[in-house]
C-alpha atoms as a PDB file:
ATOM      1  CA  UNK A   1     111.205  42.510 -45.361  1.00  0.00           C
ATOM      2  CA  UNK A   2     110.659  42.936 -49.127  1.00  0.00           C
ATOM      3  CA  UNK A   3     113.483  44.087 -50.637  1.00  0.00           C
ATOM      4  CA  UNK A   4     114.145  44.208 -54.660  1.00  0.00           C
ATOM      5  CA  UNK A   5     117.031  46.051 -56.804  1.00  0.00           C
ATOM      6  CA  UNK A   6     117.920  46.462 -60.288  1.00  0.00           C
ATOM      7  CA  UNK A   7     120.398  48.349 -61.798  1.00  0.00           C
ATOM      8  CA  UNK A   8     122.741  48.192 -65.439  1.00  0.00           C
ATOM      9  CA  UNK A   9     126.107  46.852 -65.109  1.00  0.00           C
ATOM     10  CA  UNK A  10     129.144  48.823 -65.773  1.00  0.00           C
ATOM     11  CA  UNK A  11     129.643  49.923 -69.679  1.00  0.00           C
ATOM     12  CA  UNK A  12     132.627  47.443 -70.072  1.00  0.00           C
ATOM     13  CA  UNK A  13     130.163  44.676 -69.282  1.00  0.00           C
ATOM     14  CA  UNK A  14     127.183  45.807 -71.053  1.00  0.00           C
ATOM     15  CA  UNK A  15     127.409  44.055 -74.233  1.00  0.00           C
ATOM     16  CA  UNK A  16     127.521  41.044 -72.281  1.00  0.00           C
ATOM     17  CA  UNK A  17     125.219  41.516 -69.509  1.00  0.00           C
ATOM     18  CA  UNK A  18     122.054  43.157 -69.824  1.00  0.00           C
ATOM     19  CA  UNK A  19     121.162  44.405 -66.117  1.00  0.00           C
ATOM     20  CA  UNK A  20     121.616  42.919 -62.815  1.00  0.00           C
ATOM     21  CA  UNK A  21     118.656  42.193 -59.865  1.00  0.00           C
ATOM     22  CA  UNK A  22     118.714  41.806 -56.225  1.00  0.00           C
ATOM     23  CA  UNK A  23     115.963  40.350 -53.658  1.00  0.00           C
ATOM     24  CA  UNK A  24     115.886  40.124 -50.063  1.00  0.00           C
ATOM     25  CA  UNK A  25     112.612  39.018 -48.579  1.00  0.00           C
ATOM     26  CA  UNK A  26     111.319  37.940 -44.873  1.00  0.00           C
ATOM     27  CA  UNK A  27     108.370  36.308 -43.526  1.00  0.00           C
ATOM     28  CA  UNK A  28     106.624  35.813 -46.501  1.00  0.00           C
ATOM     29  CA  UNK A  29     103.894  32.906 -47.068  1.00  0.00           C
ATOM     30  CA  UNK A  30     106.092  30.013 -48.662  1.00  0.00           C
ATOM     31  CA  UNK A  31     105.333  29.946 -52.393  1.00  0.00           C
ATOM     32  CA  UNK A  32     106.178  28.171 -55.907  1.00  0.00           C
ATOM     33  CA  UNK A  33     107.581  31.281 -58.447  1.00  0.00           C
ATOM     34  CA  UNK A  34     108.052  30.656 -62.238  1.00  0.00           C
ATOM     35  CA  UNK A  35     111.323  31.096 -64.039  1.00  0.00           C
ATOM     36  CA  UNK A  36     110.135  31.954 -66.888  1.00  0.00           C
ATOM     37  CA  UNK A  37     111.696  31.584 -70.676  1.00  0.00           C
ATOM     38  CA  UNK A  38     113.558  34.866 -70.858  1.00  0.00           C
ATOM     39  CA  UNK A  39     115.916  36.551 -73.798  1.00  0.00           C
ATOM     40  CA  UNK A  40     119.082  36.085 -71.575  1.00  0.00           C
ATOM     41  CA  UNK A  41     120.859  33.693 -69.673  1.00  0.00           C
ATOM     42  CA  UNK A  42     120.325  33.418 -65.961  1.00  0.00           C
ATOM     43  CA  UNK A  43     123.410  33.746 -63.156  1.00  0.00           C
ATOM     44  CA  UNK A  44     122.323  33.736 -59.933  1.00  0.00           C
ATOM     45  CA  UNK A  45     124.704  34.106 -56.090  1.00  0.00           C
ATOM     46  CA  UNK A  46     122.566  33.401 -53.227  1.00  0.00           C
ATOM     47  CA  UNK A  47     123.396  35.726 -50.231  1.00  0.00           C
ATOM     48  CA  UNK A  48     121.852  33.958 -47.262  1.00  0.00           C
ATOM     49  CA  UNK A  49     119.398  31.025 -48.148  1.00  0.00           C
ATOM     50  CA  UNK A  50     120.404  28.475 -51.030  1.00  0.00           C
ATOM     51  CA  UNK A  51     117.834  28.451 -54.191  1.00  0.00           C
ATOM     52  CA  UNK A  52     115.693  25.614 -54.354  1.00  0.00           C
ATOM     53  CA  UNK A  53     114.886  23.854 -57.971  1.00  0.00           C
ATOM     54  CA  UNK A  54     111.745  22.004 -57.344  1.00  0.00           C
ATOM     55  CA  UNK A  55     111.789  21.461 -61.898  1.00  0.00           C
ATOM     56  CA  UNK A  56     113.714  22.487 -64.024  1.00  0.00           C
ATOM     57  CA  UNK A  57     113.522  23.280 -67.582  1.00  0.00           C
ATOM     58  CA  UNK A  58     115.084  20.044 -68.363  1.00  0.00           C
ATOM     59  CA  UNK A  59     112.520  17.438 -66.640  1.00  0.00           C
ATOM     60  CA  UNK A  60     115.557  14.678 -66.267  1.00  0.00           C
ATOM     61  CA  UNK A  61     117.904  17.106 -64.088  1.00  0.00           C
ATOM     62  CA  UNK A  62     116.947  15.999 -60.197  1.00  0.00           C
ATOM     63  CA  UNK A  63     115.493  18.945 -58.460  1.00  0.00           C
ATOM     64  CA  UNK A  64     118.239  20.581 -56.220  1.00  0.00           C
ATOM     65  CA  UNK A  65     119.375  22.925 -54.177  1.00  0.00           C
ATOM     66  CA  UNK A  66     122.037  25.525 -55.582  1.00  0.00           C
ATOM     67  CA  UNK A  67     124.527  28.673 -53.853  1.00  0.00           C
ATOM     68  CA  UNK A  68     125.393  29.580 -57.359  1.00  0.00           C
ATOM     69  CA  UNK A  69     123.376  28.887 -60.382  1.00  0.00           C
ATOM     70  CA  UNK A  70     123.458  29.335 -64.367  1.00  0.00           C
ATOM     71  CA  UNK A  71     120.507  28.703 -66.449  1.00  0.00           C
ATOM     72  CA  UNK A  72     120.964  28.301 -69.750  1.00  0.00           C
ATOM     73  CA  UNK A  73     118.341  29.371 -72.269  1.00  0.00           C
ATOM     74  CA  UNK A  74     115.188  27.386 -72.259  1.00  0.00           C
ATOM     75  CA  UNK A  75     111.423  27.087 -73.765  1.00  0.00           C
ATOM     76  CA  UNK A  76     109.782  25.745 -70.312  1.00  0.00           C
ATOM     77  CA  UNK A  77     109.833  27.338 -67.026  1.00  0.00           C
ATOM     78  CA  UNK A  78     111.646  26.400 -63.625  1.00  0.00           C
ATOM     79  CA  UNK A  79     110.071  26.023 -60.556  1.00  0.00           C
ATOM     80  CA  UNK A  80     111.176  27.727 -57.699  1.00  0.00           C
ATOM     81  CA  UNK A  81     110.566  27.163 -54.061  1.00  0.00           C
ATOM     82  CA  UNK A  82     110.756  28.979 -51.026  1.00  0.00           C
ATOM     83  CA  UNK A  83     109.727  28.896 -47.506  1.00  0.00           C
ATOM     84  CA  UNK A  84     109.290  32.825 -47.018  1.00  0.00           C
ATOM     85  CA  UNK A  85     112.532  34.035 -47.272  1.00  0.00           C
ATOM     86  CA  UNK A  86     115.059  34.344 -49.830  1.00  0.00           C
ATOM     87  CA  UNK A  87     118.094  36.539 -51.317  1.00  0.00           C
ATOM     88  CA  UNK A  88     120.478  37.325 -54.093  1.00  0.00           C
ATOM     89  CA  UNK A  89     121.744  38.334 -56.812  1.00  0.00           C
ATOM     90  CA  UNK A  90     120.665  37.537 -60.337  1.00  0.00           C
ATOM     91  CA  UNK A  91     122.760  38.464 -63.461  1.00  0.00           C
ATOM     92  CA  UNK A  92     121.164  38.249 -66.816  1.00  0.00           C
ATOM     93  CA  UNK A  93     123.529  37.447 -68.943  1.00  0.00           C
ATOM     94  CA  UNK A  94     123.558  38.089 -73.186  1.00  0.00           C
ATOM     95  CA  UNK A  95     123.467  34.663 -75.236  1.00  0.00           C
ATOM     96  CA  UNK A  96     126.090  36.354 -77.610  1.00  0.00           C
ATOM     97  CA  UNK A  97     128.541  37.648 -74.619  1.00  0.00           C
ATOM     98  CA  UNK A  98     128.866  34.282 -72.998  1.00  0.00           C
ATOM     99  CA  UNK A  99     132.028  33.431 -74.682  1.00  0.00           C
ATOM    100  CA  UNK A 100     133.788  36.516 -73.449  1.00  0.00           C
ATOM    101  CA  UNK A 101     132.205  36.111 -69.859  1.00  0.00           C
ATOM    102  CA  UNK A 102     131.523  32.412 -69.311  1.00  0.00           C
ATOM    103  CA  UNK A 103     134.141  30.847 -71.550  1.00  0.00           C
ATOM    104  CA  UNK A 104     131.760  28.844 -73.598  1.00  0.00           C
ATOM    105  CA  UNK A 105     128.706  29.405 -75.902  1.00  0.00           C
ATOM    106  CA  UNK A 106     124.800  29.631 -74.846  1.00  0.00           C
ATOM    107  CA  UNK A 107     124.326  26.341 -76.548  1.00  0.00           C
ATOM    108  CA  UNK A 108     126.364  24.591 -74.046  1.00  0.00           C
ATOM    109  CA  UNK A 109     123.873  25.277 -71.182  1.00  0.00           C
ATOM    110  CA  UNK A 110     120.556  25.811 -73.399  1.00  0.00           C
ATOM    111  CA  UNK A 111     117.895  23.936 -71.344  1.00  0.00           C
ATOM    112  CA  UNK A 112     119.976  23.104 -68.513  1.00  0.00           C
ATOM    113  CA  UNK A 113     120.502  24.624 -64.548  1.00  0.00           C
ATOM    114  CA  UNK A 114     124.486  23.915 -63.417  1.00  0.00           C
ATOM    115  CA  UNK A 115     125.959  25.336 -60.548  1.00  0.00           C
ATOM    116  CA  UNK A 116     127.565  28.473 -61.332  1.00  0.00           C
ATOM    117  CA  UNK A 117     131.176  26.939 -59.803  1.00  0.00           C
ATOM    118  CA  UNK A 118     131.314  24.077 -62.582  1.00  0.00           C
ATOM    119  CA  UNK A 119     132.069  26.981 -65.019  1.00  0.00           C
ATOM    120  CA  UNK A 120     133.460  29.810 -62.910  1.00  0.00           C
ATOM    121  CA  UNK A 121     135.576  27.681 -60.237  1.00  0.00           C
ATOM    122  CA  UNK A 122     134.363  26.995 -56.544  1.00  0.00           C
ATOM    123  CA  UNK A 123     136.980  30.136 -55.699  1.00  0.00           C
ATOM    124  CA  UNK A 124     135.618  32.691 -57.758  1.00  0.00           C
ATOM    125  CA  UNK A 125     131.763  31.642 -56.396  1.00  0.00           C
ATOM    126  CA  UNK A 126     133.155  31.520 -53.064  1.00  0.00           C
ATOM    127  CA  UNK A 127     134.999  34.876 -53.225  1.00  0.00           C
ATOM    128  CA  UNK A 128     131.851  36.711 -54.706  1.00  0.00           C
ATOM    129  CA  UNK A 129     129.328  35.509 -52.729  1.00  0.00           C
ATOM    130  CA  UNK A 130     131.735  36.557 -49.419  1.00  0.00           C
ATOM    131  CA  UNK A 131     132.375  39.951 -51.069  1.00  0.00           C
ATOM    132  CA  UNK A 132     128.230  40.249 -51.715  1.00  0.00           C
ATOM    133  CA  UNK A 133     127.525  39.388 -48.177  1.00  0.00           C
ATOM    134  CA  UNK A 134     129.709  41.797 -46.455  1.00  0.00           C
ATOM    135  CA  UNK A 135     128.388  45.070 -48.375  1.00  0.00           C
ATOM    136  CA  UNK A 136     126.458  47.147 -47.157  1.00  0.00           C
ATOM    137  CA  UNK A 137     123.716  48.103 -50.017  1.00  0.00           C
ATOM    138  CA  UNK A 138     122.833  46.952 -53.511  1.00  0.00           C
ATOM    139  CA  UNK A 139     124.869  49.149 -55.044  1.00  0.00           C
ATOM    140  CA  UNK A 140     127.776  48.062 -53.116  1.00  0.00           C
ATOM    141  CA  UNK A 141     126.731  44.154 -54.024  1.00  0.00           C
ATOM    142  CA  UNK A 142     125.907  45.714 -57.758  1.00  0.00           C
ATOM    143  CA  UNK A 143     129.579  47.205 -57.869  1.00  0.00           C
ATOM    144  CA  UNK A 144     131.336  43.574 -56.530  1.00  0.00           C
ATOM    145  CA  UNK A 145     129.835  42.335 -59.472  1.00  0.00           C
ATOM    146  CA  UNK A 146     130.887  44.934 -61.709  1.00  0.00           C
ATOM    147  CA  UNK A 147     134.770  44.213 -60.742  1.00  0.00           C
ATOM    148  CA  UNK A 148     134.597  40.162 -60.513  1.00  0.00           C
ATOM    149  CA  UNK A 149     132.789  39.726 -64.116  1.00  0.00           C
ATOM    150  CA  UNK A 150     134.859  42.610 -65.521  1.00  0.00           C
ATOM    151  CA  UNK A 151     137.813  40.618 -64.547  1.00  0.00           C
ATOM    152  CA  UNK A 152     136.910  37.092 -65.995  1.00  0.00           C
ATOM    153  CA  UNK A 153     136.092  39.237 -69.648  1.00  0.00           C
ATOM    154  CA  UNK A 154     138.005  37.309 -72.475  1.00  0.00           C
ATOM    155  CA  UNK A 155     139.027  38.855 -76.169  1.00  0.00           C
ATOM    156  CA  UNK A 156     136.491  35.933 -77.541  1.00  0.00           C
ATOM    157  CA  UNK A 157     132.988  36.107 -79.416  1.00  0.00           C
ATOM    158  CA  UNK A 158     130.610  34.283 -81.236  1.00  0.00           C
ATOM    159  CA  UNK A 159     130.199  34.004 -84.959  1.00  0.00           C
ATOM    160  CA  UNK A 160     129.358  37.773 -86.236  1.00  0.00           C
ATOM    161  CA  UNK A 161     126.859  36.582 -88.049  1.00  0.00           C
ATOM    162  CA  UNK A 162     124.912  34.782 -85.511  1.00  0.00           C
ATOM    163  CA  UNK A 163     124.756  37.633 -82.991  1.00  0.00           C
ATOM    164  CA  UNK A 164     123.379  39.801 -85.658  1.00  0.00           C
ATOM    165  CA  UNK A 165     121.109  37.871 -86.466  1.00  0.00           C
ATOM    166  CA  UNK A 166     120.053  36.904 -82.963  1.00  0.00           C
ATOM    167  CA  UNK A 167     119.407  41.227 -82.397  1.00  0.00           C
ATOM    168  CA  UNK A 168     117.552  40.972 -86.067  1.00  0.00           C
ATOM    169  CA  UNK A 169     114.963  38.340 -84.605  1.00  0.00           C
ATOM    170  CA  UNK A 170     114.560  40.017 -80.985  1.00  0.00           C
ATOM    171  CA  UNK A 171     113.880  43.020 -82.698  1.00  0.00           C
ATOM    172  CA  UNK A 172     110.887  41.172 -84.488  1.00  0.00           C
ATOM    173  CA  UNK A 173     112.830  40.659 -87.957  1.00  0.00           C
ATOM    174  CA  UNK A 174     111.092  37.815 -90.186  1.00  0.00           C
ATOM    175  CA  UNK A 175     113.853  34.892 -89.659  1.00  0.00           C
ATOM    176  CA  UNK A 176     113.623  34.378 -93.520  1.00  0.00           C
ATOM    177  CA  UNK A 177     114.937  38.355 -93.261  1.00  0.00           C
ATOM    178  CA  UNK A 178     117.323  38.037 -90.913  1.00  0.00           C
ATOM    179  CA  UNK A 179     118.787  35.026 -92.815  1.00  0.00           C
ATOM    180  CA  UNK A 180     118.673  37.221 -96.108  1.00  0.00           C
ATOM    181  CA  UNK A 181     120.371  39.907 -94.718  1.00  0.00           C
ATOM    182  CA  UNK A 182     123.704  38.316 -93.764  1.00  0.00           C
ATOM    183  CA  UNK A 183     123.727  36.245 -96.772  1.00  0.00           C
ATOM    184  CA  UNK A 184     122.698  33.309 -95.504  1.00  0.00           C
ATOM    185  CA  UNK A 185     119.904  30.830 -96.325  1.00  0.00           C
ATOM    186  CA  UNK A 186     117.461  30.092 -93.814  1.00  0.00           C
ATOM    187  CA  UNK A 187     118.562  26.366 -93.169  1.00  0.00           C
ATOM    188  CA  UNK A 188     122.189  27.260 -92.466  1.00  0.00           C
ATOM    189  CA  UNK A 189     120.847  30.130 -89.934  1.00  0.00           C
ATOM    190  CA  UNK A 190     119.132  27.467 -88.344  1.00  0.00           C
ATOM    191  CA  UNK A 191     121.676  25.380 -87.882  1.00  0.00           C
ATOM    192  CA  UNK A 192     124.921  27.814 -86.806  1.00  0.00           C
ATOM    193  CA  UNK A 193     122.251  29.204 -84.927  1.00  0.00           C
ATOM    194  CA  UNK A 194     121.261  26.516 -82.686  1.00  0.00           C
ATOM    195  CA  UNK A 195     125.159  25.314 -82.272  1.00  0.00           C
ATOM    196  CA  UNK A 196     125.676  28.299 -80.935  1.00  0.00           C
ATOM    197  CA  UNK A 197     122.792  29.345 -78.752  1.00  0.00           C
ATOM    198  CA  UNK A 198     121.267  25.784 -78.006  1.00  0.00           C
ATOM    199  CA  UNK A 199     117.885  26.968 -79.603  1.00  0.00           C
ATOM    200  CA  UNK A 200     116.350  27.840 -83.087  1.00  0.00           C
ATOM    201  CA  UNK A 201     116.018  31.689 -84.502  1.00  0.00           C
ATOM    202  CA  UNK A 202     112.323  31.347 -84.592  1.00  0.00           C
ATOM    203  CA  UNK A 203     112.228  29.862 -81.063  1.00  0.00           C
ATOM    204  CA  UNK A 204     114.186  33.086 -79.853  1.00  0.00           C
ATOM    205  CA  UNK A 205     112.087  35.135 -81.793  1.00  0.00           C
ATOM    206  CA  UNK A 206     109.338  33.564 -79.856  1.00  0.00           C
ATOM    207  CA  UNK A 207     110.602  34.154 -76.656  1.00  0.00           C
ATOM    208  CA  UNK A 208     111.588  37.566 -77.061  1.00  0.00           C
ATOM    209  CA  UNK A 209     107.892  38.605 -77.821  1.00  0.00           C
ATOM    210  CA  UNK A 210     106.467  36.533 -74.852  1.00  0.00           C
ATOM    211  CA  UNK A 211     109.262  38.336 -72.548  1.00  0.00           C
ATOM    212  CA  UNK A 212     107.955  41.637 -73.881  1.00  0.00           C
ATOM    213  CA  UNK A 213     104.489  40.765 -73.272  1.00  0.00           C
ATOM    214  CA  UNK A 214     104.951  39.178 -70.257  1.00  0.00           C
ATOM    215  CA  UNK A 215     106.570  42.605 -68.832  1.00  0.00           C
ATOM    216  CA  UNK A 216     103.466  43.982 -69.836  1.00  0.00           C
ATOM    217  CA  UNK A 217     100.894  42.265 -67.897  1.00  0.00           C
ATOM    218  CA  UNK A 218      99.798  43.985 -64.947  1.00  0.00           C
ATOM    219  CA  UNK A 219      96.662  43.602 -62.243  1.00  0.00           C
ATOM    220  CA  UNK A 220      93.815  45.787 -64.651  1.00  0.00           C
ATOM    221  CA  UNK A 221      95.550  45.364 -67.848  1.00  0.00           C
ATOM    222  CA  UNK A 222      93.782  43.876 -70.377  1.00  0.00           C
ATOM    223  CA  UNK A 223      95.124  40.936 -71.943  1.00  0.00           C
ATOM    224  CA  UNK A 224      94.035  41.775 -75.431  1.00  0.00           C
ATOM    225  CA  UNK A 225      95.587  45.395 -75.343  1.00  0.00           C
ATOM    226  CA  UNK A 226      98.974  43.385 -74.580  1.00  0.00           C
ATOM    227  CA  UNK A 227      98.289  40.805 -77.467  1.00  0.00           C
ATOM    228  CA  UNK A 228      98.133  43.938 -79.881  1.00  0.00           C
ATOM    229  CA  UNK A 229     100.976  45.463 -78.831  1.00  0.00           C
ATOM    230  CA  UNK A 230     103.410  42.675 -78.791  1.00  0.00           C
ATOM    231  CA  UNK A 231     102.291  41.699 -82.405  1.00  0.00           C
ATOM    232  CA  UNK A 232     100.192  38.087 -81.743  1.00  0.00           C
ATOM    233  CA  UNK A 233      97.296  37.731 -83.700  1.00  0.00           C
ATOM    234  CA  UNK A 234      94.794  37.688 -80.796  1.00  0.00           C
ATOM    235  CA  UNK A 235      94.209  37.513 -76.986  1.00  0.00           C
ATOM    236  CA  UNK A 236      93.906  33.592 -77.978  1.00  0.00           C
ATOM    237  CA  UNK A 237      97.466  33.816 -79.376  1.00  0.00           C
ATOM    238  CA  UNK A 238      98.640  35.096 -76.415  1.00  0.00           C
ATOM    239  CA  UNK A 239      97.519  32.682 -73.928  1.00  0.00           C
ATOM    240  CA  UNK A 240      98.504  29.906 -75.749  1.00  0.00           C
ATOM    241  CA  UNK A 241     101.971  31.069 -75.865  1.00  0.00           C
ATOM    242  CA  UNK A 242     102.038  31.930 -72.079  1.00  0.00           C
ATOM    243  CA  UNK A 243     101.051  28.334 -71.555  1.00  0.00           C
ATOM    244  CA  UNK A 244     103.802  27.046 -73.634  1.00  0.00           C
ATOM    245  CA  UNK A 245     106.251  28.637 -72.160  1.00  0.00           C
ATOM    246  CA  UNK A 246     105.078  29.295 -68.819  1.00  0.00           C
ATOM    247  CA  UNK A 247     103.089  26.381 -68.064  1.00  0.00           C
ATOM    248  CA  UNK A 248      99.989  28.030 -67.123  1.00  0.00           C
ATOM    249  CA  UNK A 249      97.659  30.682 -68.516  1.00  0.00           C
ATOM    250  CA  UNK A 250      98.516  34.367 -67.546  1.00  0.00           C
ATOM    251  CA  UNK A 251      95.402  34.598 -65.082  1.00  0.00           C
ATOM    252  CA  UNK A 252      97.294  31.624 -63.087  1.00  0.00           C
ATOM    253  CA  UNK A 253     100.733  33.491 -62.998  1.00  0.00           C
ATOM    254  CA  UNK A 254      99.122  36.587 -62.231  1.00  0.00           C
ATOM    255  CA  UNK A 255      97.667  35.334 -59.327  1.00  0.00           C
ATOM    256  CA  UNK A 256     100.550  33.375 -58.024  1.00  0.00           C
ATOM    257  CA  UNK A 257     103.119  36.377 -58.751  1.00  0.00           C
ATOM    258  CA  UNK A 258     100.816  39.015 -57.102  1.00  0.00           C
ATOM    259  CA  UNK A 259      98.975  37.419 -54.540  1.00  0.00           C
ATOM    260  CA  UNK A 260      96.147  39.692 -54.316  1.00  0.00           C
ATOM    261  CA  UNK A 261      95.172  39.011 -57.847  1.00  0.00           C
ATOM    262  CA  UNK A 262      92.009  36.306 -58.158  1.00  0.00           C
ATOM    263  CA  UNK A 263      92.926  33.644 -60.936  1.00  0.00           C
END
């Protein structure tokens, strides 16, 4: 069994969660998968087996094993173990919409994997991850998610200013721009920025284009036509950035994320 879903949550959620993924898989080969440095914040319900941290981003956090996890935003990868089978649901979650759907900003979680109860409540974890088992399909497990996170929404937000200028430096902006255009200097972007999301505007920026990239890389794709798309300088730019953030160079994560593939 190899099952994989994705779908976008309902509009009421969608400025605060950007899509949602499910995975079911059987009698695979154990393996070691990378979770990578990524634009959004990661929520994850197991269905069956728990998720096993083997690393996480934050080197001093024990590894563990989790029903329910958050991952905060982070420049390193997790490592992610499994002995052939695993399942869930994963919930990517926008930096600037945690307030209204977590209670708390990115920054409080940057780096960091918690169990999902120490901010939702063991009862709301319990309740979804019953309510996920016992439907039938993903849309059904896509639609339980739908009405529990549309129920925990709160009237709150992040500064304005700071969400704009988060969207300014995803959508490749200059952070010098994106600093100009809200009427702020660069230094005090920097620093509302990071209380608030747990990392700098450049290192966002950063991530943003490697999650882009990354997305792009494919068996028979050459590396160099995604380095010119995704605006680094050179193939050589690229690959250093995927072993910054990945921990490897993309010919290592392409062969351990499609087995086929020789390193």
């Amino acid at each position: 069994m190899d099952e994989y879903a994705h779908a976008r949550p309902a509009p009421v959620l969608r400025p605060h969660v950007a899509f949602y993924s499910g995975y079911r898989q059987r009698g695979l080969a154990p393996a070691m998968h990378r979770g990578l440095p990524s634009p959004y914040l990661t929520l994850i319900f197991t269905l069956d087996e728990p998720l096993v941290i083997a690393a996480h981003p934050d080197p001093r956090q024990v590894p563990g094993r989790y029903r329910s996890l958050l991952g905060g935003l982070h420049l390193t990868p997790a490592l992610i173990s499994h002995d052939g089978s695993q399942s869930g649901v994963q919930v990517a979650v926008r930096p600037e919409g945690c307030r209204a759907l977590l209670g708390l900003p990115a920054a409080e979680v940057a780096n960091l994997d918690v169990d999902a109860a120490a901010v939702f409540g063991e009862p709301f974890v319990g309740e979804v991850r019953e309510r996920l088992s016992e439907a039938p399909d993903w849309a059904a497990r896509f639609a339980v998610l739908d009405r529990a996170l549309g129920g925990r929404l709160r009237d709150t937000a992040g500064p304005a200013p700071v969400t704009h200028a988060f969207h300014l430096v995803n959508d490749g902006v200059p952070v010098a721009e994106a600093a100009e255009r809200i009427g702020w200097s660069g230094r005090h972007l920097t620093d509302r920025f990071r209380a608030e999301l747990g990392i700098r505007p450049k290192e966002a920026a950063r991530i943003a284009r490697f999650d882009r990239a990354r997305r792009a890389i494919r068996p028979g794709v050459r590396l160099a036509d995604v380095a010119a798309a995704h605006g680094y300088a050179d193939q050589s730019h690229l690959v250093r950035d995927f072993r910054s953030f990945a921990g490897c160079a993309p010919s290592r994560w392409l062969a351990d994320e499609f087995g086929f593939v020789q390193a």
